[in-house]
N, C-alpha and C. Protein backbone atom coordinates (compact mmCIF):
# COMPACT_ATOMS: atom_id res chain seq x y z
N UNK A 1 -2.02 10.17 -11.70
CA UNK A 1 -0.60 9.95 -11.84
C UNK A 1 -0.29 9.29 -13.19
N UNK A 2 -1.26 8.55 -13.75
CA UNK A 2 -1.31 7.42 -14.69
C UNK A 2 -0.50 8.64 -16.24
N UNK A 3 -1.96 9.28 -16.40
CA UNK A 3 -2.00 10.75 -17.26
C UNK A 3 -1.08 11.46 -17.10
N UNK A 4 -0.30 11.71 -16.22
CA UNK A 4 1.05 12.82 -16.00
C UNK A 4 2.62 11.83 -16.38
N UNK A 5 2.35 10.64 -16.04
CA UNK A 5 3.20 9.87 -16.99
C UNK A 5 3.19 9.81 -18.24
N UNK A 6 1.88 8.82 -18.47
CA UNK A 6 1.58 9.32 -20.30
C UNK A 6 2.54 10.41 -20.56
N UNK A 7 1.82 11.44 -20.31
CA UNK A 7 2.19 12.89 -20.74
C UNK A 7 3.64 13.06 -20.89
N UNK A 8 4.66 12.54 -19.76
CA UNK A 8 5.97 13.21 -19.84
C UNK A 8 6.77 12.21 -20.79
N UNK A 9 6.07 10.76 -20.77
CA UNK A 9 6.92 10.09 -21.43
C UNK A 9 6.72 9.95 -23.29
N UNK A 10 5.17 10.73 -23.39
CA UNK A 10 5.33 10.92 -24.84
C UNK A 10 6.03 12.25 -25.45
N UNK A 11 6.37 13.27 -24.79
CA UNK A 11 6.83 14.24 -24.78
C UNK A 11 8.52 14.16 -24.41
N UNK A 12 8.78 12.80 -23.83
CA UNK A 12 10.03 12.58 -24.21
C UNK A 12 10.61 10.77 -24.06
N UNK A 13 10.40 10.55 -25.37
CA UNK A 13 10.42 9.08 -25.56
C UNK A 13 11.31 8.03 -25.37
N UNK A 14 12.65 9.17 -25.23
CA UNK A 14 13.75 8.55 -24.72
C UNK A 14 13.71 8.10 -23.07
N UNK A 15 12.92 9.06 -22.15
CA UNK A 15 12.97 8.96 -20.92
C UNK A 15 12.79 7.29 -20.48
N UNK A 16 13.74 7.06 -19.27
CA UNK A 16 13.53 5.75 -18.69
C UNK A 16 13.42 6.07 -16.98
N UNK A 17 12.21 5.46 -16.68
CA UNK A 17 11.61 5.27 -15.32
C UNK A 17 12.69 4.91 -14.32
N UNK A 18 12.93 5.25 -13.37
CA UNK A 18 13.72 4.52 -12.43
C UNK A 18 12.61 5.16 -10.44
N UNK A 19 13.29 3.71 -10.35
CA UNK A 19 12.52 3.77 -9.00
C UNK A 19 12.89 5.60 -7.93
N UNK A 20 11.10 5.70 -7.66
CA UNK A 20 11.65 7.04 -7.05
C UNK A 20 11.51 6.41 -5.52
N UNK A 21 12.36 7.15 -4.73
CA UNK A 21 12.61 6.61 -3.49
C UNK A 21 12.31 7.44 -2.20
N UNK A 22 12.78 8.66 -2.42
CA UNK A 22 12.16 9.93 -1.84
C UNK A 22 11.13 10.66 -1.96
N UNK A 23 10.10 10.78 -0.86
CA UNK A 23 8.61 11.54 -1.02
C UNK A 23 8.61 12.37 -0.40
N UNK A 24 7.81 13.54 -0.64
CA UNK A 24 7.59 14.99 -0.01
C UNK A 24 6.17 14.48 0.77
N UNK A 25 6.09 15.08 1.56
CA UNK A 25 5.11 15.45 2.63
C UNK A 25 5.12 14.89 3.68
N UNK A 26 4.31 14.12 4.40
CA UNK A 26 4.42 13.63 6.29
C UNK A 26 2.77 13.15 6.12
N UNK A 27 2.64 12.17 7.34
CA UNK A 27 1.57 11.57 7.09
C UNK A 27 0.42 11.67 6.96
N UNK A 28 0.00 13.02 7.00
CA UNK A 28 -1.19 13.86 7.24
C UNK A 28 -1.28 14.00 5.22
N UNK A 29 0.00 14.10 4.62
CA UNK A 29 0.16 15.15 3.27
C UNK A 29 0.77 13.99 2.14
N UNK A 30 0.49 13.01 1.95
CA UNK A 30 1.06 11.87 0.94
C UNK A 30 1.31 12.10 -0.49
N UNK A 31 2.32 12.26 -1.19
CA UNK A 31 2.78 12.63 -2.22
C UNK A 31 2.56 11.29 -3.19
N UNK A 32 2.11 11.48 -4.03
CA UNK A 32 2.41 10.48 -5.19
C UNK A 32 3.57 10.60 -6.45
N UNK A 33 4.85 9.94 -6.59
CA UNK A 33 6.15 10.31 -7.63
C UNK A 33 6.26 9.55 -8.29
N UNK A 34 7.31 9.83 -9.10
CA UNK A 34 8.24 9.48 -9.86
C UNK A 34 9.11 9.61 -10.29
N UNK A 35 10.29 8.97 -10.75
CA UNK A 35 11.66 9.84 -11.21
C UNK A 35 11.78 9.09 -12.61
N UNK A 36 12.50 9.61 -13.64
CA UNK A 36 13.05 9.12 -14.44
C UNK A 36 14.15 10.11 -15.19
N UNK A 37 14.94 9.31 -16.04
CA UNK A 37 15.61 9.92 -16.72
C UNK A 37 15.67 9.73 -17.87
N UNK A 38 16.47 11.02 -18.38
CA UNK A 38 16.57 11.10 -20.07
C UNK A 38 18.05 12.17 -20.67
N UNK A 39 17.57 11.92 -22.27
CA UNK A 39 19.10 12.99 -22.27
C UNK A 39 18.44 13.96 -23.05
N UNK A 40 19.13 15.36 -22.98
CA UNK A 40 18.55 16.44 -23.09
C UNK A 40 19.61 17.34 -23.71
N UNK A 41 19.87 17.64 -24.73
CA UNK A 41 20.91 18.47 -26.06
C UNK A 41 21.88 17.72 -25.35
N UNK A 42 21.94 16.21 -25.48
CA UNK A 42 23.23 15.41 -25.13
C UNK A 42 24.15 15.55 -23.16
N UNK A 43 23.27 15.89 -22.68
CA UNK A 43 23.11 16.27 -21.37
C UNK A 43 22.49 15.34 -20.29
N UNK A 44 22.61 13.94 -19.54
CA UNK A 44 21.74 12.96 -19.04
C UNK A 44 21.15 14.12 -17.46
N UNK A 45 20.02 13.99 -17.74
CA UNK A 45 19.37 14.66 -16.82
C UNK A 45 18.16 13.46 -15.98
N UNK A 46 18.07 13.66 -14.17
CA UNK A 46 17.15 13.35 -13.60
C UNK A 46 16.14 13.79 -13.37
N UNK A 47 14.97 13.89 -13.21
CA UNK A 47 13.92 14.43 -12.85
C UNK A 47 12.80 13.45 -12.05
N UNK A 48 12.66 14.32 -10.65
CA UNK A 48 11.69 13.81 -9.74
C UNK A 48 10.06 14.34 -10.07
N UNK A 49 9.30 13.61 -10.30
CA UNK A 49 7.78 15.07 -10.33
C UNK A 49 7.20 14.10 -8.99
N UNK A 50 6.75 14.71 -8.06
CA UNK A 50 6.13 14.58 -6.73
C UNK A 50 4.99 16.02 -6.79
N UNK A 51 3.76 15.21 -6.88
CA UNK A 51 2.60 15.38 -7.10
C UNK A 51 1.13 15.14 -5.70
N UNK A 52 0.50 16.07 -5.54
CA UNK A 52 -0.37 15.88 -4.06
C UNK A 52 -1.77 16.74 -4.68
N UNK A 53 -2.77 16.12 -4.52
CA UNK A 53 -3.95 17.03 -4.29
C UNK A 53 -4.53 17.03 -2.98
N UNK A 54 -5.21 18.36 -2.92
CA UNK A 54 -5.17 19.11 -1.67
C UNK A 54 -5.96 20.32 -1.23
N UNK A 55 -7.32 20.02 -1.04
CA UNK A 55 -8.30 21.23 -0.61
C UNK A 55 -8.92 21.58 -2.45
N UNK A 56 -8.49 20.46 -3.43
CA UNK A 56 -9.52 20.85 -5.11
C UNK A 56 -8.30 21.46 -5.80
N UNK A 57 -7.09 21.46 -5.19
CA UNK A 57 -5.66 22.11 -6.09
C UNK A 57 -5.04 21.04 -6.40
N UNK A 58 -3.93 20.86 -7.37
CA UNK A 58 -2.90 20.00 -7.60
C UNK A 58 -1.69 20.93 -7.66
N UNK A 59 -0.56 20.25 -6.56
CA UNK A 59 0.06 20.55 -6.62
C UNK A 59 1.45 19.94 -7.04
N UNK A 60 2.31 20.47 -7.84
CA UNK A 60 3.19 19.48 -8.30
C UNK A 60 4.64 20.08 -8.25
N UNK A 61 5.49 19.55 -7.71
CA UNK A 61 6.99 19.79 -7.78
C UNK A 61 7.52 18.99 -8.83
N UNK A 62 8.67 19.71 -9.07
CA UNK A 62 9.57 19.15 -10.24
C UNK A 62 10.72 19.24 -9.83
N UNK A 63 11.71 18.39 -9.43
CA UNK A 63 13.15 18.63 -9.49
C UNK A 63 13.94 17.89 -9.96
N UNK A 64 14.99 18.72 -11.26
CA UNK A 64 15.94 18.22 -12.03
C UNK A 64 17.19 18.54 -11.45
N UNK A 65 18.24 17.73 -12.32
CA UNK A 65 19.31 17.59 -11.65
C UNK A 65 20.31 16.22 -12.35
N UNK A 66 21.75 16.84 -12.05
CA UNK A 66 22.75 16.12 -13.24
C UNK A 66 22.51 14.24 -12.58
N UNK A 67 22.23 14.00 -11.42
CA UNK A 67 22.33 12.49 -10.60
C UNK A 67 21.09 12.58 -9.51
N UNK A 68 20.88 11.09 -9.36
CA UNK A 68 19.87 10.75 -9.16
C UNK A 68 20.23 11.25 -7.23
N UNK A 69 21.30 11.11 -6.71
CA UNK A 69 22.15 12.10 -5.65
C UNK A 69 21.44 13.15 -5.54
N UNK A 70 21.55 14.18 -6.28
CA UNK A 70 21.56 15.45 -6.58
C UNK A 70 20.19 15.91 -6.36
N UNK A 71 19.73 15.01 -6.91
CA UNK A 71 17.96 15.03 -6.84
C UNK A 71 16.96 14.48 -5.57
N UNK A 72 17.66 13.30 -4.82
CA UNK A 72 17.48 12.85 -3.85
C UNK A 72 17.62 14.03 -2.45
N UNK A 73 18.98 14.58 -2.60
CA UNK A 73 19.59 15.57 -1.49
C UNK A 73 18.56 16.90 -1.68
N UNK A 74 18.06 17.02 -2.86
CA UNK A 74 16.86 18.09 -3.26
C UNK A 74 16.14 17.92 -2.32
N UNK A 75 15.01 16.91 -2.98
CA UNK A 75 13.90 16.95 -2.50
C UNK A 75 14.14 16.49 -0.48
N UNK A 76 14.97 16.06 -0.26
CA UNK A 76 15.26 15.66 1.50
C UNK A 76 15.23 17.01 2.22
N UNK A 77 15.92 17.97 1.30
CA UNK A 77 16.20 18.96 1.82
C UNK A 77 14.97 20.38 2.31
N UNK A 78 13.74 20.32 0.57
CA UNK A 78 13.01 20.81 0.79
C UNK A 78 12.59 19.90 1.62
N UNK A 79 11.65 19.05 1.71
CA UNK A 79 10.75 18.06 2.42
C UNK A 79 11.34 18.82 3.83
N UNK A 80 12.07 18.48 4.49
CA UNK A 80 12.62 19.26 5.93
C UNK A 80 11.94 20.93 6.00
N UNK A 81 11.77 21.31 5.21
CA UNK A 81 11.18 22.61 5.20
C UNK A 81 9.81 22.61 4.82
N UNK A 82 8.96 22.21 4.20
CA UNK A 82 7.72 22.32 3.91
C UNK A 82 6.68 22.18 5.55
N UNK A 83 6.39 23.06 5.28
CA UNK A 83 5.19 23.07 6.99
C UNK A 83 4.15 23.27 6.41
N UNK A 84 3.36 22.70 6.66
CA UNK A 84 0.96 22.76 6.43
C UNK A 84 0.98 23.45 7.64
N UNK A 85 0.13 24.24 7.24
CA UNK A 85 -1.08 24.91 8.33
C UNK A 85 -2.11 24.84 7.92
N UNK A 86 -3.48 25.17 8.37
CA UNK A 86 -4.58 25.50 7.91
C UNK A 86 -4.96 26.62 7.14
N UNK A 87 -5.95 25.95 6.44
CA UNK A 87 -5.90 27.62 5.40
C UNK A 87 -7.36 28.13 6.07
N UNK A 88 -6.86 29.37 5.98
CA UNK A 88 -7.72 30.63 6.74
C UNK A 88 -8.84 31.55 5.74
């Protein structure tokens, strides 16, 4: 998680961290996040990255969005839909 920060925040230096509050998965599936924001061609944009490894994959969601609202009602919304099964 450490390295995927690095990464987004040297790639955009303006970005500022804000507490992420909403997690994807259920207790079997623990997500590790973050949100922050930044401005983008004069545009203030949120972004969640919620991040899980899982069977030697990484998997990572991204969801942007004009308010931290917007982004919250996102990810609540997928999260309600995401189902695990076993892989076959």
């Amino acid at each position: 998680m450490a390295k995927v920060k690095k990464l987004i925040f040297t790639q955009l230096p303006t970005a500022k961290e804000i507490q992420e509050q909403v997690f994807l998965g259920d207790a079997a599936h623990k997500f590790a996040a973050f949100r922050y924001v930044f401005t983008l061609q004069g545009v203030q944009l949120v972004q969640s990255k919620q991040l899980i490894y899982i069977n030697g994959f990484g998997l990572v969601f991204t969801v942007t969005g004009s308010s931290q609202q917007d982004v919250s009602d996102t990810l609540r919304k997928l999260n309600s839909r995401l189902t695990w099964t076993v892989a076959k």
